[in-house]
Protein backbone atom coordinates (compact mmCIF):
# COMPACT_ATOMS: atom_id res chain seq x y z
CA UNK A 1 138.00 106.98 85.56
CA UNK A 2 135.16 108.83 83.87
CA UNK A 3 132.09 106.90 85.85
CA UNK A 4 134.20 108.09 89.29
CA UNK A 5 131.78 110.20 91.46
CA UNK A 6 132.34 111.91 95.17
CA UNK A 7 128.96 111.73 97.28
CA UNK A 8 128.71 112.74 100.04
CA UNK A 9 125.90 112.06 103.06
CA UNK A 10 124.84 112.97 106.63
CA UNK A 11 123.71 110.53 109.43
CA UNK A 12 120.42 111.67 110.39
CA UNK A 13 118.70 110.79 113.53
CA UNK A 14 114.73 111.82 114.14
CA UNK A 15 113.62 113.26 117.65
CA UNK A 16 111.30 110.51 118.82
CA UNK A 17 109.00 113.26 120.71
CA UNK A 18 108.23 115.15 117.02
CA UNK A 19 108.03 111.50 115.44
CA UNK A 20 105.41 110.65 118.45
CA UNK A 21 103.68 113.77 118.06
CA UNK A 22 102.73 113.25 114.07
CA UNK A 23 102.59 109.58 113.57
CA UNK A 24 100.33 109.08 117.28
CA UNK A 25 98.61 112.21 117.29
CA UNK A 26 94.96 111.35 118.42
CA UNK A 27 95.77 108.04 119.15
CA UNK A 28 96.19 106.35 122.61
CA UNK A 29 99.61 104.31 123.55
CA UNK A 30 98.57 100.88 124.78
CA UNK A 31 102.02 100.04 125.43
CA UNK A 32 105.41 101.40 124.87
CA UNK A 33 109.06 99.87 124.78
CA UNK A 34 112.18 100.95 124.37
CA UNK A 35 115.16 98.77 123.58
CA UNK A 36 118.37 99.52 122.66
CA UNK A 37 120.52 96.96 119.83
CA UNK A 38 123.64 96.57 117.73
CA UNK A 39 122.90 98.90 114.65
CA UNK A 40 125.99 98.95 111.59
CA UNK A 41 129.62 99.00 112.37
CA UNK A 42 128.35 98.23 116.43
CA UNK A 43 126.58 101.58 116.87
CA UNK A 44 123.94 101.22 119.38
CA UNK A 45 120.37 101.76 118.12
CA UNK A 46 117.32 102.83 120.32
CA UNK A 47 114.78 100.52 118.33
């Protein structure tokens, strides 16, 4: 009972415009897709 710990933790999902914005800044898109897939527990993903 003494190694018992409570956690707890927040599902966090990044806005893909920011994301675009610092990872592509200066850099040209040749080509762009967007999928959607079966994440954990069935959750849909945008991958």
């Amino acid at each position: 009972m003494e190694n018992l710990h409570t956690m707890t933790a927040t599902l966090q999902q990044p806005d893909i415009e920011k994301a675009k914005a610092v990872f592509a800044e200066g850099k040209t898109i040749v080509d762009e897709q967007r999928e959607t897939g079966s994440g954990e527990n069935g959750t849909e993903v945008l991958i």
